[in-house]
C-alpha atoms as a PDB file:
ATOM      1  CA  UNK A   1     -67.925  12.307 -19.850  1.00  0.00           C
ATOM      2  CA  UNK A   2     -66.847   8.811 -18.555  1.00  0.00           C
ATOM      3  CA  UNK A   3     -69.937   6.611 -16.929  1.00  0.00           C
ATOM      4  CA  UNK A   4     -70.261   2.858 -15.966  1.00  0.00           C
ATOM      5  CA  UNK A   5     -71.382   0.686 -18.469  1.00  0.00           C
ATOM      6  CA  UNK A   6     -73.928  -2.060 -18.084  1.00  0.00           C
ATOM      7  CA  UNK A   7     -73.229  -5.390 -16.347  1.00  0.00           C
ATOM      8  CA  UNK A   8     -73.198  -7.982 -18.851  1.00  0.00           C
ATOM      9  CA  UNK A   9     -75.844 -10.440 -18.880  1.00  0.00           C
ATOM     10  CA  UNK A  10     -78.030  -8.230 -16.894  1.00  0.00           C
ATOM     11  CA  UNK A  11     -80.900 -10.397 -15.924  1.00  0.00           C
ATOM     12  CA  UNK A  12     -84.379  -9.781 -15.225  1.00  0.00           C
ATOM     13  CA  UNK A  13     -85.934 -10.009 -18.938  1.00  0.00           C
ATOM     14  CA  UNK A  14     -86.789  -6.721 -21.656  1.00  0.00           C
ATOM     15  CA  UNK A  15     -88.751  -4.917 -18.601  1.00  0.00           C
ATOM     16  CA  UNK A  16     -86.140  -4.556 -16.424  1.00  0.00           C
ATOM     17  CA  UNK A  17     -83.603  -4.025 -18.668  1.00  0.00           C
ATOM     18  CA  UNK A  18     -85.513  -1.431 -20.127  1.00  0.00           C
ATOM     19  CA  UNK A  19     -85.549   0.213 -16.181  1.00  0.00           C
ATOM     20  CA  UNK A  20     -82.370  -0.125 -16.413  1.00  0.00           C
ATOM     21  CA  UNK A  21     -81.467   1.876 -19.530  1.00  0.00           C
ATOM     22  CA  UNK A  22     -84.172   4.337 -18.554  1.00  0.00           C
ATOM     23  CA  UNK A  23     -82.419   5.121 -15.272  1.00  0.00           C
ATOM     24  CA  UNK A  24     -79.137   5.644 -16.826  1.00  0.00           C
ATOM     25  CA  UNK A  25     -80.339   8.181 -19.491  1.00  0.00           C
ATOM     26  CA  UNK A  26     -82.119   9.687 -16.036  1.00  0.00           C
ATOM     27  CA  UNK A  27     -79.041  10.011 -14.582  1.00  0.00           C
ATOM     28  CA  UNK A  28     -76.694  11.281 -17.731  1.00  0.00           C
ATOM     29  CA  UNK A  29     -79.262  13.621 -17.833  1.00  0.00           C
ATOM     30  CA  UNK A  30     -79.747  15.127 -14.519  1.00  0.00           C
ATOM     31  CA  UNK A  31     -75.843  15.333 -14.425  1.00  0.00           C
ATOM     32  CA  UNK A  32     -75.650  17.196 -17.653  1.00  0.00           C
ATOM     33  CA  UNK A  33     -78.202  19.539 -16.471  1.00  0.00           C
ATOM     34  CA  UNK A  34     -80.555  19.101 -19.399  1.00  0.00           C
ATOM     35  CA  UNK A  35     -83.922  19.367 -19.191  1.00  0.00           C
ATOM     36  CA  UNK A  36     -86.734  16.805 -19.996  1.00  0.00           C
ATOM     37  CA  UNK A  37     -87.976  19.064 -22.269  1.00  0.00           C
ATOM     38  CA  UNK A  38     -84.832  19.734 -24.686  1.00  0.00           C
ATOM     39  CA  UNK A  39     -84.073  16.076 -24.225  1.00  0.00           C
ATOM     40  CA  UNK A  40     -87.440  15.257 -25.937  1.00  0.00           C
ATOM     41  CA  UNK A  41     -86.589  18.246 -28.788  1.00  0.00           C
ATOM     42  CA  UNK A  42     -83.376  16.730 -29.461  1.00  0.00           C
ATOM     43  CA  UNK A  43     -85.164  12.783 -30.350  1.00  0.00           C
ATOM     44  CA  UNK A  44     -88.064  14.722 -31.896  1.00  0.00           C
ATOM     45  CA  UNK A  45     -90.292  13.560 -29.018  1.00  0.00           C
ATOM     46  CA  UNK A  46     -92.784  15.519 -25.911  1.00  0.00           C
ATOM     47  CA  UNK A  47     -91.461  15.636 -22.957  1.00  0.00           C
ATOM     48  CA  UNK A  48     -93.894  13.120 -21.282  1.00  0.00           C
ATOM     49  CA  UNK A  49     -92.089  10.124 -23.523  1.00  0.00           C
ATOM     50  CA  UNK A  50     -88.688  11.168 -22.166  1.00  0.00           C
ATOM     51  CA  UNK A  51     -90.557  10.457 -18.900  1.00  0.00           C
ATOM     52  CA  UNK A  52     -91.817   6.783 -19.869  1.00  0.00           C
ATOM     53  CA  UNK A  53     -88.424   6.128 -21.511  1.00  0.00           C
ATOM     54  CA  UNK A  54     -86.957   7.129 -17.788  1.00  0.00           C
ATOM     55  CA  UNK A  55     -88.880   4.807 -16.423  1.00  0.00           C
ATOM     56  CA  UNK A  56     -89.003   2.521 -19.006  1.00  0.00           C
ATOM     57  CA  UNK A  57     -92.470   2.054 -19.709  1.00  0.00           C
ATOM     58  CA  UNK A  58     -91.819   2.315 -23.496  1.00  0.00           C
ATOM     59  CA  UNK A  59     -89.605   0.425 -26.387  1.00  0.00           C
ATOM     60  CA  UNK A  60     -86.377   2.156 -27.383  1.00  0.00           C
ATOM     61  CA  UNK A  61     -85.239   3.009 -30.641  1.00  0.00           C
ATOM     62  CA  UNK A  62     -81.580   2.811 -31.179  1.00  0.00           C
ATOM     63  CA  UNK A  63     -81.381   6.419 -33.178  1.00  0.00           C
ATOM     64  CA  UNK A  64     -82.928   7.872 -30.025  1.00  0.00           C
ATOM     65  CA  UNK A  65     -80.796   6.573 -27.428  1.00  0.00           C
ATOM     66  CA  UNK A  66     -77.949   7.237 -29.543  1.00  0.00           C
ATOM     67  CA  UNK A  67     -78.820  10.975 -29.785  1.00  0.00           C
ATOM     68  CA  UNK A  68     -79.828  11.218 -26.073  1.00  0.00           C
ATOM     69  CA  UNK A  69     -76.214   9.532 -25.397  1.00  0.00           C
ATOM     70  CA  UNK A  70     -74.337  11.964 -27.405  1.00  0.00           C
ATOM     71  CA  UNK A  71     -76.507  14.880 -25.812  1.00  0.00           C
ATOM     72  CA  UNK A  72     -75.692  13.578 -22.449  1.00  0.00           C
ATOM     73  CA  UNK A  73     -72.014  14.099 -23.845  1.00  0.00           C
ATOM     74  CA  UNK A  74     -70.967  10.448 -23.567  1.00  0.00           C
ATOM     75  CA  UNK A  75     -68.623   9.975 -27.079  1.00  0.00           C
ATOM     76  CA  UNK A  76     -66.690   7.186 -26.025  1.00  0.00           C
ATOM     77  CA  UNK A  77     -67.476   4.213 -28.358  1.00  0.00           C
ATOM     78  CA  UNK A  78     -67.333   0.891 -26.505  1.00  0.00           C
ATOM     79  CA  UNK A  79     -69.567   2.853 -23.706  1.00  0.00           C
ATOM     80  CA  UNK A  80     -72.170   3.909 -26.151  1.00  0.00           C
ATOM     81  CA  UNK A  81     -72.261   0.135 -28.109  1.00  0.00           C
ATOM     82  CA  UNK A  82     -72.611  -1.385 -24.438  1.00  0.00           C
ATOM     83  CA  UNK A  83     -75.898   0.672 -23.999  1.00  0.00           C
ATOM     84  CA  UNK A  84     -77.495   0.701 -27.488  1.00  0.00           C
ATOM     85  CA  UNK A  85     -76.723  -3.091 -27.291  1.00  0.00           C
ATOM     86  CA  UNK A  86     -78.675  -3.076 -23.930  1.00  0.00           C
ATOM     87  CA  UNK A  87     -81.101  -0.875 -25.520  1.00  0.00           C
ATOM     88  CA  UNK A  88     -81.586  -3.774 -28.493  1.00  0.00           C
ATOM     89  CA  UNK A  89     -81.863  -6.280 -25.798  1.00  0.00           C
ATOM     90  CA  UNK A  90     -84.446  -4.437 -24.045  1.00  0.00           C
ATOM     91  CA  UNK A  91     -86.725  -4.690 -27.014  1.00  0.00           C
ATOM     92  CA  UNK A  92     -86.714  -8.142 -27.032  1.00  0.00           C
ATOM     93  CA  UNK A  93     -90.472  -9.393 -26.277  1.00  0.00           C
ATOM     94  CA  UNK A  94     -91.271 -11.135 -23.254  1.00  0.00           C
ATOM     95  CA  UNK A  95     -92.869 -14.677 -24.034  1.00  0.00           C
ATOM     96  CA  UNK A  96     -96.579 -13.433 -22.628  1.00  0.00           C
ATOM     97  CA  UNK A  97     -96.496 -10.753 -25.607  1.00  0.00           C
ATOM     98  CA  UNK A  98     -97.595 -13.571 -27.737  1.00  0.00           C
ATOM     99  CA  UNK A  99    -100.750 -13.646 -25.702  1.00  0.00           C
ATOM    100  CA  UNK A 100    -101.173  -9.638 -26.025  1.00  0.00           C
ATOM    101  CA  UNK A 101    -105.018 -10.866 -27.574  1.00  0.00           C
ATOM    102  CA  UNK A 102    -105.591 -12.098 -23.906  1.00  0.00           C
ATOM    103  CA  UNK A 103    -103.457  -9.911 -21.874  1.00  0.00           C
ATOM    104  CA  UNK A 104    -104.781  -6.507 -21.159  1.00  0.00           C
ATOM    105  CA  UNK A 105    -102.124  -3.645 -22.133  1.00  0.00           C
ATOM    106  CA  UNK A 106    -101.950  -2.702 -18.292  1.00  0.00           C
ATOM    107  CA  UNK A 107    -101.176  -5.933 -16.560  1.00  0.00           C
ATOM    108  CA  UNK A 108     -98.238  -6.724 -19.647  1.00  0.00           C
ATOM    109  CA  UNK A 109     -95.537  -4.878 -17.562  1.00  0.00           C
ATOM    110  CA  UNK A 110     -96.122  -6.467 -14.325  1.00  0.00           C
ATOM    111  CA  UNK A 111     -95.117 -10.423 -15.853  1.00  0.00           C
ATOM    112  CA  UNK A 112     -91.699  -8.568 -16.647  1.00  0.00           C
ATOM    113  CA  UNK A 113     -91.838  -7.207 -13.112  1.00  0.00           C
ATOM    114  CA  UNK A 114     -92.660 -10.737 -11.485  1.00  0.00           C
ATOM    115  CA  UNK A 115     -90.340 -12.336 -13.840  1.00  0.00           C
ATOM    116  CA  UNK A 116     -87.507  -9.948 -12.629  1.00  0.00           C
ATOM    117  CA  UNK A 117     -87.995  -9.833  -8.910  1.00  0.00           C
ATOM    118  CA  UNK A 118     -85.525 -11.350  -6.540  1.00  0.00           C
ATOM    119  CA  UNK A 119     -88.058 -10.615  -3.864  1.00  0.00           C
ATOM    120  CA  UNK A 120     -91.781 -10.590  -4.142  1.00  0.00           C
ATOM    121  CA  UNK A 121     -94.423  -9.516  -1.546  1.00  0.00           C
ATOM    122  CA  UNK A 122     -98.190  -9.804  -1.868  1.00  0.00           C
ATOM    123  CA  UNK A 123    -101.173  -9.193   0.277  1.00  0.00           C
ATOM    124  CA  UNK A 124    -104.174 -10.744  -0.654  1.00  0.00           C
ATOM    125  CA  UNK A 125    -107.572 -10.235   0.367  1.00  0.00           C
ATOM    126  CA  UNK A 126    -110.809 -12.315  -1.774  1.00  0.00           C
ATOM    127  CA  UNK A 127    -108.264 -14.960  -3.531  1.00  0.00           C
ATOM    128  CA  UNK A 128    -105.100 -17.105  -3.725  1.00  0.00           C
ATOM    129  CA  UNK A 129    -102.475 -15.145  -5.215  1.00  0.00           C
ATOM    130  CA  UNK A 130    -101.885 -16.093  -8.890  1.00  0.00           C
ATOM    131  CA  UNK A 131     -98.836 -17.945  -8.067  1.00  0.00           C
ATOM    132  CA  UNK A 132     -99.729 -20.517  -6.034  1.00  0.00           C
ATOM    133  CA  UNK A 133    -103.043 -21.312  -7.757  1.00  0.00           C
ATOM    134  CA  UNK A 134    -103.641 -24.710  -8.986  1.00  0.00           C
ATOM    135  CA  UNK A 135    -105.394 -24.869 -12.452  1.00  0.00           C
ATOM    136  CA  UNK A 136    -108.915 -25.753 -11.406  1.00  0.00           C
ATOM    137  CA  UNK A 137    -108.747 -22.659  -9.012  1.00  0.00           C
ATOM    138  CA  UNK A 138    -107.380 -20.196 -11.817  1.00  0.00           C
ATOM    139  CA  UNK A 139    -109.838 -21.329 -14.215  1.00  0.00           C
ATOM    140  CA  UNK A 140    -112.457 -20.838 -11.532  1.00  0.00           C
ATOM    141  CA  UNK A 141    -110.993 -17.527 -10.506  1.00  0.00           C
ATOM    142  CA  UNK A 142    -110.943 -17.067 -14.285  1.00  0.00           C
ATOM    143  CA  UNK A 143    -114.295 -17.649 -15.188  1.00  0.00           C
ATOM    144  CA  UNK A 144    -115.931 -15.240 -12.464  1.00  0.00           C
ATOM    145  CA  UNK A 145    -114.248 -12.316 -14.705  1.00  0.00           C
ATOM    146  CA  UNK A 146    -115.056 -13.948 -17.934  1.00  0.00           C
ATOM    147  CA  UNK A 147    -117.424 -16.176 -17.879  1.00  0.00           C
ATOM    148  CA  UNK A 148    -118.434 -15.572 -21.562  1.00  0.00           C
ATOM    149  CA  UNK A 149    -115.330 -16.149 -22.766  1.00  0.00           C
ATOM    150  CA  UNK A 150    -115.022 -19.081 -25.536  1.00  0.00           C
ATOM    151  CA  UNK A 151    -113.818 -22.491 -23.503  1.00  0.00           C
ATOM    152  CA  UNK A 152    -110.785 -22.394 -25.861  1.00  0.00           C
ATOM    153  CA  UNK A 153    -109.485 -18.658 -24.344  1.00  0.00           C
ATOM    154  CA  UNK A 154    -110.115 -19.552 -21.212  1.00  0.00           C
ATOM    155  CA  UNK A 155    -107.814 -22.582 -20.778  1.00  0.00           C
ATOM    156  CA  UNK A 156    -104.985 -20.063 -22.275  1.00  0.00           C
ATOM    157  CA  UNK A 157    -105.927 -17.863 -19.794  1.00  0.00           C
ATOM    158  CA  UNK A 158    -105.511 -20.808 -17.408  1.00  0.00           C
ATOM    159  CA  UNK A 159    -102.234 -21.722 -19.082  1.00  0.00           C
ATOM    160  CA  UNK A 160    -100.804 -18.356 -18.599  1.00  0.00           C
ATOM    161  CA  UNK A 161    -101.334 -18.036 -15.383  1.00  0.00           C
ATOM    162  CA  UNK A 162    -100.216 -21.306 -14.766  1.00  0.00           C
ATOM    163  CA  UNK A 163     -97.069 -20.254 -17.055  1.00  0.00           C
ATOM    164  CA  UNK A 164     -96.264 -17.788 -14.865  1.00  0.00           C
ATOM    165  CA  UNK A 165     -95.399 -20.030 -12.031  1.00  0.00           C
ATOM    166  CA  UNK A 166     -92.312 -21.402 -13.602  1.00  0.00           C
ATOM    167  CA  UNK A 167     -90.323 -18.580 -12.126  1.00  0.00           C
ATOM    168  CA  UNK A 168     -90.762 -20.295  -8.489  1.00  0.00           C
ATOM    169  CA  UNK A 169     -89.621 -23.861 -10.578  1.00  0.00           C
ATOM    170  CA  UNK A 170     -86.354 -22.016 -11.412  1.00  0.00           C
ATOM    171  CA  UNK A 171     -82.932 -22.392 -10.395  1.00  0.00           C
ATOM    172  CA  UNK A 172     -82.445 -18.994  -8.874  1.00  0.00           C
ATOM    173  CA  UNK A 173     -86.321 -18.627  -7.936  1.00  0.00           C
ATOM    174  CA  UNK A 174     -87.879 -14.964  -6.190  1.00  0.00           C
ATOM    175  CA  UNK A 175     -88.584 -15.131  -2.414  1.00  0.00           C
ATOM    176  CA  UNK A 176     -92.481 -14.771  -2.321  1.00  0.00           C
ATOM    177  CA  UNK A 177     -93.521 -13.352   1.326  1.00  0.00           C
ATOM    178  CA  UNK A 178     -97.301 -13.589   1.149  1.00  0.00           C
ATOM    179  CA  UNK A 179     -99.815 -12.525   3.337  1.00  0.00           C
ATOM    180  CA  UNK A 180    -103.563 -13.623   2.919  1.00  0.00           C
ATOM    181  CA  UNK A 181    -106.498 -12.798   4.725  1.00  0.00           C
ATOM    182  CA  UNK A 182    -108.449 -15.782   6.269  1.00  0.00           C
ATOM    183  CA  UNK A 183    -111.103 -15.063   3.685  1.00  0.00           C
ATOM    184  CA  UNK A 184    -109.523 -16.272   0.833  1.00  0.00           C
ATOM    185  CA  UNK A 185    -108.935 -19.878   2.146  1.00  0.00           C
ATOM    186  CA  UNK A 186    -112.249 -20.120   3.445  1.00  0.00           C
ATOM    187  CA  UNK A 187    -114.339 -18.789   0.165  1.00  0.00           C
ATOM    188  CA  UNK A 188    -115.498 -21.754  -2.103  1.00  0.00           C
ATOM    189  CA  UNK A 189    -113.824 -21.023  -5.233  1.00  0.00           C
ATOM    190  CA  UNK A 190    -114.451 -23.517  -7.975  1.00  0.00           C
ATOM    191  CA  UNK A 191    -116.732 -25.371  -5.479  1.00  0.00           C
ATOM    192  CA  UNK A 192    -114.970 -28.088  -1.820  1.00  0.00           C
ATOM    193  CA  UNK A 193    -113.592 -30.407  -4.301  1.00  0.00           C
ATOM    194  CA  UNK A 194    -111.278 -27.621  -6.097  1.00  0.00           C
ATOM    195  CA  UNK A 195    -110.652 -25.559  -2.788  1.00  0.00           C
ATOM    196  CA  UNK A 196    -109.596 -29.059  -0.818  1.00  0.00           C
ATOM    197  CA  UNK A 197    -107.264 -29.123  -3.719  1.00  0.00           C
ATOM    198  CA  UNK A 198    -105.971 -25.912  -3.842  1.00  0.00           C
ATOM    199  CA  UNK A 199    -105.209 -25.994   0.155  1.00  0.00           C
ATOM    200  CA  UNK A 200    -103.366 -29.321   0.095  1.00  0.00           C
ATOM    201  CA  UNK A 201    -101.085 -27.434  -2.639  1.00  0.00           C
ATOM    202  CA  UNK A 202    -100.810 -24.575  -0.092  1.00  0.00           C
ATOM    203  CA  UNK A 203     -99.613 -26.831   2.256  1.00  0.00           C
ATOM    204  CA  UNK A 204     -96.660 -28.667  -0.115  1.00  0.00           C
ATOM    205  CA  UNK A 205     -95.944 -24.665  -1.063  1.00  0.00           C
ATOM    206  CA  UNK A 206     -94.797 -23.419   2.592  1.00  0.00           C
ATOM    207  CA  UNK A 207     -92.674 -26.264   2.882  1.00  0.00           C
ATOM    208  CA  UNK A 208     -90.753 -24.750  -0.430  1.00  0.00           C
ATOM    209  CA  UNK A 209     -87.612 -22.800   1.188  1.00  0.00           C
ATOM    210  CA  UNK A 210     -88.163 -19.878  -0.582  1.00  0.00           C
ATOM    211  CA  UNK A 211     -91.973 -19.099  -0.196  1.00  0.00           C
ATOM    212  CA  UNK A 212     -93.325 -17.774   3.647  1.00  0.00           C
ATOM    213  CA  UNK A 213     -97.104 -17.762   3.705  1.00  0.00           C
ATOM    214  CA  UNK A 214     -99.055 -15.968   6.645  1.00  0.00           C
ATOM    215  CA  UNK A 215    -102.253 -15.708   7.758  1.00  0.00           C
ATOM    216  CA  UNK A 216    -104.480 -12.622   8.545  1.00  0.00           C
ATOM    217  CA  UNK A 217    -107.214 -14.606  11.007  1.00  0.00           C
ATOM    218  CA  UNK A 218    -110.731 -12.975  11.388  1.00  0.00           C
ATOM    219  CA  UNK A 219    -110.488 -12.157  14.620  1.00  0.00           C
ATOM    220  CA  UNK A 220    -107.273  -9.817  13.930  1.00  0.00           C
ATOM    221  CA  UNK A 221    -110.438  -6.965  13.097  1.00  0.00           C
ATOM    222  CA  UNK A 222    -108.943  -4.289  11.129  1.00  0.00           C
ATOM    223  CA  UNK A 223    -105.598  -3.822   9.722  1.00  0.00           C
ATOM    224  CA  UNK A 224    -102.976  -1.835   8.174  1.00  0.00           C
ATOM    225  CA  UNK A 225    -104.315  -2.669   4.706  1.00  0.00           C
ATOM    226  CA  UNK A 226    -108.012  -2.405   4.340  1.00  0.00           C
ATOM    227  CA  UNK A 227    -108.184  -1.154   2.087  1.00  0.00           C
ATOM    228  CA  UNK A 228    -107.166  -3.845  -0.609  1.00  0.00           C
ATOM    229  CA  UNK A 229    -104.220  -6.384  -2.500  1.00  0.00           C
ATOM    230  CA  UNK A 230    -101.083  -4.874  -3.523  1.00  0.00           C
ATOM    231  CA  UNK A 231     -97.698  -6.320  -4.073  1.00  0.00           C
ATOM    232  CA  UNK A 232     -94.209  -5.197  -3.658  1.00  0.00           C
ATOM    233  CA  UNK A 233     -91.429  -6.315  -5.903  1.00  0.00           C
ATOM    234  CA  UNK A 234     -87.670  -6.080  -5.314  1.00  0.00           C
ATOM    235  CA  UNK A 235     -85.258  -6.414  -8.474  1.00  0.00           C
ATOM    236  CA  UNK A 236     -81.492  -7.584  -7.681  1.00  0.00           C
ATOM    237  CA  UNK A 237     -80.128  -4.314  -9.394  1.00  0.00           C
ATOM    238  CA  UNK A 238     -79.257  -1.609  -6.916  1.00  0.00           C
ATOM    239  CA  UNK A 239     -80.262   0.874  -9.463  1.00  0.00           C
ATOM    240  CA  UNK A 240     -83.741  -0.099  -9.486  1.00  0.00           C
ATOM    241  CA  UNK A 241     -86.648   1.158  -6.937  1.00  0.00           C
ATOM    242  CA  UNK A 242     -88.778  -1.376  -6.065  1.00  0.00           C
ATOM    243  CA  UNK A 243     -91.761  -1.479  -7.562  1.00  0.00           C
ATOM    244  CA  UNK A 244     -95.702  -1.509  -5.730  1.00  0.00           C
ATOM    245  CA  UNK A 245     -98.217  -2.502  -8.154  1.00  0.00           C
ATOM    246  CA  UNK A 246    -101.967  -2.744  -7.083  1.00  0.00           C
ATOM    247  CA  UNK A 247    -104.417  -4.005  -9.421  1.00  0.00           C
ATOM    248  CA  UNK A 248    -107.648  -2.387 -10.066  1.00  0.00           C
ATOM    249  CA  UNK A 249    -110.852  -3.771 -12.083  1.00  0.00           C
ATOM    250  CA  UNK A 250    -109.880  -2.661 -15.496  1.00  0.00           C
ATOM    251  CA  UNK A 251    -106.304  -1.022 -14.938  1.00  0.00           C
ATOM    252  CA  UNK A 252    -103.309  -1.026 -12.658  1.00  0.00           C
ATOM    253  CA  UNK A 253    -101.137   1.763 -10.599  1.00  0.00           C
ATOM    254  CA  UNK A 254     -97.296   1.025 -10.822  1.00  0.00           C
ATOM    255  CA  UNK A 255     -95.485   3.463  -7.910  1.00  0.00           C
ATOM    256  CA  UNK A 256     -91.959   4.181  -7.877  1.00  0.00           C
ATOM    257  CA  UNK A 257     -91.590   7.175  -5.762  1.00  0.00           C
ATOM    258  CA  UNK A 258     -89.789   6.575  -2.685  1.00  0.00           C
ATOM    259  CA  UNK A 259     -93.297   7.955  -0.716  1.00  0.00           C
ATOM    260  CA  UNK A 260     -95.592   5.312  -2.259  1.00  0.00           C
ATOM    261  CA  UNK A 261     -92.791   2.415  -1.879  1.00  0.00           C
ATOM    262  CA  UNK A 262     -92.013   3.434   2.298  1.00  0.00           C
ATOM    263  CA  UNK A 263     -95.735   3.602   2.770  1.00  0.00           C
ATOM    264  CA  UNK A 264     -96.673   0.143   1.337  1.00  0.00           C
ATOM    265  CA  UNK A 265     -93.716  -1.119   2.723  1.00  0.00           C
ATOM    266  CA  UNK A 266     -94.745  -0.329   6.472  1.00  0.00           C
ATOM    267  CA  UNK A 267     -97.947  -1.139   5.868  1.00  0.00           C
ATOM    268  CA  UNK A 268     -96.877  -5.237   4.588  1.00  0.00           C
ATOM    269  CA  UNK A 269     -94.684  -4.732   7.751  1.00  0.00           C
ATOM    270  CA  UNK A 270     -97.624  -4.589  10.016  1.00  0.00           C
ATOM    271  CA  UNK A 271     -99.209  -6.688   7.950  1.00  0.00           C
ATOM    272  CA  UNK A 272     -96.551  -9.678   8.611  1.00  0.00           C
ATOM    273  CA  UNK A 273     -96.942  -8.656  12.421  1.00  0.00           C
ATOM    274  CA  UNK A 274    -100.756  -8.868  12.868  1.00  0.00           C
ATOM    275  CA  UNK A 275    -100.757 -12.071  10.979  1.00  0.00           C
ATOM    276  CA  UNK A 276    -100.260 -15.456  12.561  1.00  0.00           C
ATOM    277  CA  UNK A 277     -96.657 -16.948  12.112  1.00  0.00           C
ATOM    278  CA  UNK A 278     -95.165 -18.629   9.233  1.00  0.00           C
ATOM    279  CA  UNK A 279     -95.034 -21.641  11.712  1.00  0.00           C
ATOM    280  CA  UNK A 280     -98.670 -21.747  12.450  1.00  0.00           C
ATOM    281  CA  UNK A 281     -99.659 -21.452   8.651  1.00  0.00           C
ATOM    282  CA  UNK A 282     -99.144 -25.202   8.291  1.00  0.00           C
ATOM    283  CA  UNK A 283    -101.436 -25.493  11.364  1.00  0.00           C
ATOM    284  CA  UNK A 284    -104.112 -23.116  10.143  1.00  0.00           C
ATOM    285  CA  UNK A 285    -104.701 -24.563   6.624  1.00  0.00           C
ATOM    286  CA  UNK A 286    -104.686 -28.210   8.286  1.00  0.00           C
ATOM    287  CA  UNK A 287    -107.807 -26.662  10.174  1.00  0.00           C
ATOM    288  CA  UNK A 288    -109.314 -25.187   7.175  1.00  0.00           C
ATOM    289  CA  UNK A 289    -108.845 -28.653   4.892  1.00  0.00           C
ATOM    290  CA  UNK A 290    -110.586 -30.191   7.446  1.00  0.00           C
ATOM    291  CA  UNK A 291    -113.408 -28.029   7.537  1.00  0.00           C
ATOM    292  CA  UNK A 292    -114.255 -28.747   3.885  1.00  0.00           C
ATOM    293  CA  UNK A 293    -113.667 -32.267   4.730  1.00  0.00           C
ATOM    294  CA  UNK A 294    -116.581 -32.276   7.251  1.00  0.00           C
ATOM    295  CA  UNK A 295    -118.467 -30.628   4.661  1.00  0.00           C
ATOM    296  CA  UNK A 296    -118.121 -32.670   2.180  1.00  0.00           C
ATOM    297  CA  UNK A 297    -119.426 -32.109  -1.574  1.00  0.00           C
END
């Protein structure tokens, strides 16, 4: 049996590559008619972790894909190497595994995710999203959720998230489409002084070509998401669904299924059509900074 072989270079980081690999060995074995269940007798493994490899939620091990590969009936040599190299590539750790003491288990897959994306859209409801937060309003943000943390974790915490925002610094940097409810810019985090700070950074962010902030105002009532932040991320590999992850308070949902994806997706639709226009953002947070101005403190 004769299949395409991996692009070379495929970007996007261990994650995604390990999406990738995943949805091939879906695909060899939907094709070959083999069922999740003798798949997972054949590597000595359940069925449910021939699931999270098809997903890739899980590390592969070389002996494993190799077996799958030959029980999918692919024997031809330079196509196997190509994928157990991929599958060696995809256990590569990202660099925020070497903060796995800080970083909950759950939110470890989403960095690959965000570091991946080609397209990245987030709806935000109580805060700034993580990737346009200055450091005095992450460590703020930080602190509400662990404010007994030692000083010395929470400036890595701070450092992460701060880390995180190299991927809009890049040459070949995501689109990030946010939406934020008027809330968020008006709540106090961190105190005037840090929120005057963190909306002048706003400001120098929409003018960035690829970021498009919009505003939900108060007086838009209720909307198409209510009922709270999620994000939608879009990888550059056809192969690959996009991704909706919404955070909870001590876990996170990933959906895949083409159900969950279409009904986020209309949902940040009318979500970019009740809010106010890209062009009036600039307007809007000019209104806000000046607020806090009047206030003082």
């Amino acid at each position: 049996m004769t299949t395409a072989q991996p692009e070379s270079g495929a970007a996007g980081g261990p994650t995604v590559l390990r999406m990738l690999l995943g949805a091939h060995l879906r695909r060899l074995r939907e094709a070959e008619g083999v069922s999740r269940e003798t798949a997972g007798w054949e590597i000595r493994a359940s069925e449910s972790k021939i699931s999270r490899m098809e997903l890739g939620r899980v590390s592969f091990k070389e002996r494993d894909v190799a077996d799958l590969l030959t029980l999918y009936g692919v024997t031809d040599e330079e196509e196997r190497e190509a994928w157990l190299t991929l599958a060696r590539q995809a256990n590569t750790p990202g660099w925020w595994q070497r903060e796995g003491d800080i970083l909950p288990s759950w939110f470890q897959p989403y960095l690959g995710l965000e570091a991946a994306a080609v397209l990245i859209r987030t709806y935000e409801v109580q805060f700034i999203p993580g990737l346009l937060q200055i450091p005095e309003y992450a460590k703020a943000v930080i602190l509400l959720g662990h404010g007994n943390a030692p000083p010395a974790e929470v400036e890595r915490r701070v450092a992460l998230r701060i880390k995180r925002q190299q991927v809009l610094a890049r040459e070949d940097p995501p689109q990030l489409w946010v939406v934020v409810d008027e809330g968020a810019l008006r709540r106090p985090i961190g105190g005037p002084e840090v929120m005057r700070a963190q909306l002048r950074a706003l400001v120098d962010a929409t003018k960035l070509p690829h970021v498009r902030l919009q505003v939900i105002p108060f007086n838009a009532g209720g909307h198409a998401a209510a009922g709270g932040s999620f994000s939608i991320l879009r990888f550059p590999e056809q192969d690959l669904p996009d991704v909706v992850y919404v955070e909870q308070l001590t876990s996170a949902l990933y959906l895949d299924k083409r159900d969950d994806i279409d009904h986020y997706a209309a949902a940040m639709e009318r979500l970019c059509v009740e809010a106010e226009r890209p062009d009036r953002t600039g307007d809007i947070l000019g209104k806000v900074l000046r607020e806090f101005d009047e206030q003082g403190g």
